[in-house]
N, C-alpha and C. Protein backbone atom coordinates (compact mmCIF):
# COMPACT_ATOMS: atom_id res chain seq x y z
N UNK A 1 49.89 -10.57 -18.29
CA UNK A 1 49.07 -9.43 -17.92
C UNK A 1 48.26 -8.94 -19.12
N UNK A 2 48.72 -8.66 -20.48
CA UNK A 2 48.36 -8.46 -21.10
C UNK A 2 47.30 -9.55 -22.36
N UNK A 3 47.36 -10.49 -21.75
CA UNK A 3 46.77 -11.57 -22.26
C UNK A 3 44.95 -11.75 -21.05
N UNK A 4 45.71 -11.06 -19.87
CA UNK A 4 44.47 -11.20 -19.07
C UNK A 4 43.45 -9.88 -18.96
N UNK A 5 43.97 -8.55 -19.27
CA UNK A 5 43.27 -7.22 -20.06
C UNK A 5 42.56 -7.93 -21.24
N UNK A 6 43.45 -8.42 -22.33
CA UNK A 6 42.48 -9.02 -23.32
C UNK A 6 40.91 -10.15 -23.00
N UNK A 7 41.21 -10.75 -22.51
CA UNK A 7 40.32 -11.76 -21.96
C UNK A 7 39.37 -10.71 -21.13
N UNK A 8 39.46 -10.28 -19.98
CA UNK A 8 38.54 -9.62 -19.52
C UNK A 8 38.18 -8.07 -20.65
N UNK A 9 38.46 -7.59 -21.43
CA UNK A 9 37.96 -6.78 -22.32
C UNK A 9 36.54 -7.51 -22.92
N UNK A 10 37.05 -8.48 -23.58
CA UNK A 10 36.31 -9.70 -24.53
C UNK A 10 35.17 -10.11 -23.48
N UNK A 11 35.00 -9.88 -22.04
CA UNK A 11 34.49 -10.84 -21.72
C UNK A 11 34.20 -11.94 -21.15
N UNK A 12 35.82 -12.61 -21.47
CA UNK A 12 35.76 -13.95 -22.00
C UNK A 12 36.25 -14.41 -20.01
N UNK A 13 37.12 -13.71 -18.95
CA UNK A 13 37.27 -13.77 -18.22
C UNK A 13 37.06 -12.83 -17.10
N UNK A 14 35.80 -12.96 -16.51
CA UNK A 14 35.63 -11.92 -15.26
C UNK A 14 36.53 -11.63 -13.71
N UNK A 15 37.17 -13.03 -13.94
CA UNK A 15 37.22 -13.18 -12.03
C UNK A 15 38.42 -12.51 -11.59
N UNK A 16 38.45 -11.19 -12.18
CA UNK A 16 39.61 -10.11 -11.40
C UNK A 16 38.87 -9.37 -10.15
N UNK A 17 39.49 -9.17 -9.44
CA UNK A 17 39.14 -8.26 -8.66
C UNK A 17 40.10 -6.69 -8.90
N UNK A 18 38.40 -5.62 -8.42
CA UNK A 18 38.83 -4.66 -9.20
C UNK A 18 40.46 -3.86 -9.58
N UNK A 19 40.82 -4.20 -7.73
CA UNK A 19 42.07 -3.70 -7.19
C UNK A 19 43.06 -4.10 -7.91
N UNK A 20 43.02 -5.29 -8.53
CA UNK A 20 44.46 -5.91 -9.19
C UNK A 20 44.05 -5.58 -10.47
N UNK A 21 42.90 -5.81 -10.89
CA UNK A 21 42.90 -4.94 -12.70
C UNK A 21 43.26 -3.53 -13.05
N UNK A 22 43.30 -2.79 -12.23
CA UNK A 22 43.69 -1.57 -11.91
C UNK A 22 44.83 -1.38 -11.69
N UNK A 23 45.57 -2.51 -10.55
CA UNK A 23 46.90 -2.32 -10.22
C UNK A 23 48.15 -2.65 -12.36
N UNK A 24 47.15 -3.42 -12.38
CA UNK A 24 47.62 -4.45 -13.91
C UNK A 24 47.68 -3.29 -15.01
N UNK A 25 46.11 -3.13 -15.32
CA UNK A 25 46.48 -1.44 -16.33
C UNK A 25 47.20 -0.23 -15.89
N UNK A 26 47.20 0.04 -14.86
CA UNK A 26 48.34 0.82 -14.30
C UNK A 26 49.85 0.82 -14.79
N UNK A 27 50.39 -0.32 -14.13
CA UNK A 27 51.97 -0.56 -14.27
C UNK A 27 51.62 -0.68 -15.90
N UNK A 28 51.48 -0.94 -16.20
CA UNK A 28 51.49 -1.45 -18.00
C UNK A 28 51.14 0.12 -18.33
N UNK A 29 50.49 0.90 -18.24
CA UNK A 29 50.76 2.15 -18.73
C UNK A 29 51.45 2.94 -18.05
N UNK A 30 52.20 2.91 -17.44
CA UNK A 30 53.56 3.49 -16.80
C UNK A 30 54.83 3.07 -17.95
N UNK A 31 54.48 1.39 -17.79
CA UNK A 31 55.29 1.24 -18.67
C UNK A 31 55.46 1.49 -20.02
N UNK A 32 54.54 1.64 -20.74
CA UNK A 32 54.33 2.34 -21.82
C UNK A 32 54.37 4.02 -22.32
N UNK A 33 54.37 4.46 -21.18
CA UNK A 33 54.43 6.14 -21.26
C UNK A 33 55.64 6.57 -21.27
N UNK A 34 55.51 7.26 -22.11
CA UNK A 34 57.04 7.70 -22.12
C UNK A 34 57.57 9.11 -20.73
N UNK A 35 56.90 9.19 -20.41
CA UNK A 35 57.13 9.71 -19.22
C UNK A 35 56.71 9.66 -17.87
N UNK A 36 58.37 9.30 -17.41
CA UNK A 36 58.17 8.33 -16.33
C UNK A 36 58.81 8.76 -15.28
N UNK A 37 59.22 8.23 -14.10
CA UNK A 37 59.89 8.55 -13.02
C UNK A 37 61.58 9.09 -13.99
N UNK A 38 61.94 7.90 -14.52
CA UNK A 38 63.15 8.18 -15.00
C UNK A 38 63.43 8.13 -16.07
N UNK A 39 63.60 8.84 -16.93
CA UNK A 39 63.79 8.99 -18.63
C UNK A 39 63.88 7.64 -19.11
N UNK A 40 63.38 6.34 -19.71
CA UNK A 40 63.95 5.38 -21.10
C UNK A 40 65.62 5.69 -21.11
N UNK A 41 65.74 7.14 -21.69
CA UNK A 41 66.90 7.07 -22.69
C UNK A 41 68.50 7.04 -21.70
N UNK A 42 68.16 7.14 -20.09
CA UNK A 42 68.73 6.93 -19.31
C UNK A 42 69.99 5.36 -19.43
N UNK A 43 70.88 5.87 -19.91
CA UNK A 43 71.25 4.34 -19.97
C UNK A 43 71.05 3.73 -18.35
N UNK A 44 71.21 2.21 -18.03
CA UNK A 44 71.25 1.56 -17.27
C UNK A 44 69.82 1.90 -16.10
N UNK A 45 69.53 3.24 -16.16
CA UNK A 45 68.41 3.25 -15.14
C UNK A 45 67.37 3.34 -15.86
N UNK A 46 67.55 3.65 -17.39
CA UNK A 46 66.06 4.30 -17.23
C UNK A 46 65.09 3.30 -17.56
N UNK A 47 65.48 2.06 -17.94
CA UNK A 47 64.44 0.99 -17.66
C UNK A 47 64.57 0.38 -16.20
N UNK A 48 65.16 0.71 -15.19
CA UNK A 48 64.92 0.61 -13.62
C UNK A 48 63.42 0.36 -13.25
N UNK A 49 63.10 1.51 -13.45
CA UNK A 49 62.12 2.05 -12.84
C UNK A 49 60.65 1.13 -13.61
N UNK A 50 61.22 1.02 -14.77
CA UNK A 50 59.94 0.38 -15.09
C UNK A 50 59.92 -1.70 -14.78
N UNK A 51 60.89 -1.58 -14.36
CA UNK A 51 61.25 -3.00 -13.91
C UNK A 51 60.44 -3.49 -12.34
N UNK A 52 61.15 -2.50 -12.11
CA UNK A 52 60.22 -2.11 -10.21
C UNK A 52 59.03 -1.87 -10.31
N UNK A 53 58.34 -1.04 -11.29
CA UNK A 53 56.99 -1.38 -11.47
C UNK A 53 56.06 -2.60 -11.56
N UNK A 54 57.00 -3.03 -12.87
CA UNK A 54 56.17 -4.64 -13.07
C UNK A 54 56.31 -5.38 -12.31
N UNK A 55 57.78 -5.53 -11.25
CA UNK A 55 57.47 -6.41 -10.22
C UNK A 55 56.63 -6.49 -9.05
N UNK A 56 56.55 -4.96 -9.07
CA UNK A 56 55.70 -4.68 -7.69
C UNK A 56 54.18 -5.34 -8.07
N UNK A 57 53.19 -5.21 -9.19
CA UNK A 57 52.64 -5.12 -9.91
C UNK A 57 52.25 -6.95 -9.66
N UNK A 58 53.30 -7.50 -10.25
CA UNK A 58 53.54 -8.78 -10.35
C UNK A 58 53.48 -9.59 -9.18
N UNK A 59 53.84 -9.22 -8.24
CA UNK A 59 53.64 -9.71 -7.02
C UNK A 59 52.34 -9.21 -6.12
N UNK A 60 51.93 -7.95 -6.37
CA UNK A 60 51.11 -7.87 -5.90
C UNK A 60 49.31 -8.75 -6.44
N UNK A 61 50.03 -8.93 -7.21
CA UNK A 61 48.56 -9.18 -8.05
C UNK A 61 49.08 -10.76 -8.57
N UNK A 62 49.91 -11.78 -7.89
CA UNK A 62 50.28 -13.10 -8.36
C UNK A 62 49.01 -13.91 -8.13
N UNK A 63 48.20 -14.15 -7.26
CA UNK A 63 47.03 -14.93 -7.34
C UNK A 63 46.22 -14.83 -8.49
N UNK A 64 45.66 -13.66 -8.97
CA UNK A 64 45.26 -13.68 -9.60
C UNK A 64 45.88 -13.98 -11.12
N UNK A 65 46.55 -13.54 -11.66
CA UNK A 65 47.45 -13.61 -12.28
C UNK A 65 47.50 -15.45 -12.48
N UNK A 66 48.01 -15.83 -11.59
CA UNK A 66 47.94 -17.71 -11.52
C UNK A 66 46.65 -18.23 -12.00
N UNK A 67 45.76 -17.48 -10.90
CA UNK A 67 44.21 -18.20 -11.30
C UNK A 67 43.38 -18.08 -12.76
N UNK A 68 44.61 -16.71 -13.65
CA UNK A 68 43.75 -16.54 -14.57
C UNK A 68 44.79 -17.58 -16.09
N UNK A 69 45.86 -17.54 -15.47
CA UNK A 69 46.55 -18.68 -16.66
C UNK A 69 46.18 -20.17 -16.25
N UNK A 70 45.50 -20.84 -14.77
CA UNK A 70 44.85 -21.57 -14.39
C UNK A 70 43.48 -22.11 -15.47
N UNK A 71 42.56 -20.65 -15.69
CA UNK A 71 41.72 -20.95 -16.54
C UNK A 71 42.16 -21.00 -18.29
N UNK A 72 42.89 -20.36 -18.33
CA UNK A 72 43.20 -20.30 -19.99
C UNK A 72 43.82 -21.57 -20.41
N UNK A 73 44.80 -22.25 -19.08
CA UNK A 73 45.26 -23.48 -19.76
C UNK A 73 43.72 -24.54 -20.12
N UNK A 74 42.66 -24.22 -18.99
CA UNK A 74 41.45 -25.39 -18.59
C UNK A 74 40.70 -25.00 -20.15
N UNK A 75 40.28 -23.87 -20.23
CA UNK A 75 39.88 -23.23 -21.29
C UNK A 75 40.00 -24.16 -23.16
N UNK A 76 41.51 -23.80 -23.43
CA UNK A 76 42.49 -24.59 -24.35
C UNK A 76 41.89 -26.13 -24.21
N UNK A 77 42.17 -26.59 -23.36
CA UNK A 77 41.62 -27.95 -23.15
C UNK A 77 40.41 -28.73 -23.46
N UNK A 78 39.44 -27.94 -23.08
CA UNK A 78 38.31 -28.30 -23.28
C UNK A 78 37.77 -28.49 -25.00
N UNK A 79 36.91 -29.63 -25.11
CA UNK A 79 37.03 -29.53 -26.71
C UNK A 79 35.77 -28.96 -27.19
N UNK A 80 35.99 -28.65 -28.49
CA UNK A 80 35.46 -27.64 -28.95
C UNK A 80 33.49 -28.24 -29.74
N UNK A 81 32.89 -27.57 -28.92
CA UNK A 81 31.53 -28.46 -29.66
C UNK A 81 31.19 -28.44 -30.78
């Protein structure tokens, strides 16, 4: 996810659609905020919640997600002029 924010920042990869780039910076700053549904310092739950995020996140947005490590492997490959 965070490899595909980079790439489309740069540029370097457009073919998100808006809904899943949104869904993508979203969960990733949930997960990063320290305030959340359920405290961090929560033992055992309080990374729960941010688990259920990324999966939801993750699944919702798996095509793309595929199609964009699809291009980065094609990308790598290609030689360099």
């Amino acid at each position: 996810m965070l490899r595909l924010i980079r790439a489309y920042y740069r540029r370097e990869y457009r073919n998100v659609p808006l809904q899943n780039l949104v869904m993508i910076v979203g969960a990733i700053i949930y997960i990063l905020n320290p305030f959340d549904l359920i405290p961090d310092w929560i033992a055992g739950l309080g990374f729960a919640d941010d688990a259920v995020v990324l999966a939801f996140a993750v699944r919702q947005t798996r095509q793309t997600l595929d199609d964009f490590m699809t291009w980065e492997i094609a990308s790598r490959e290609r030689p360099a002029l």
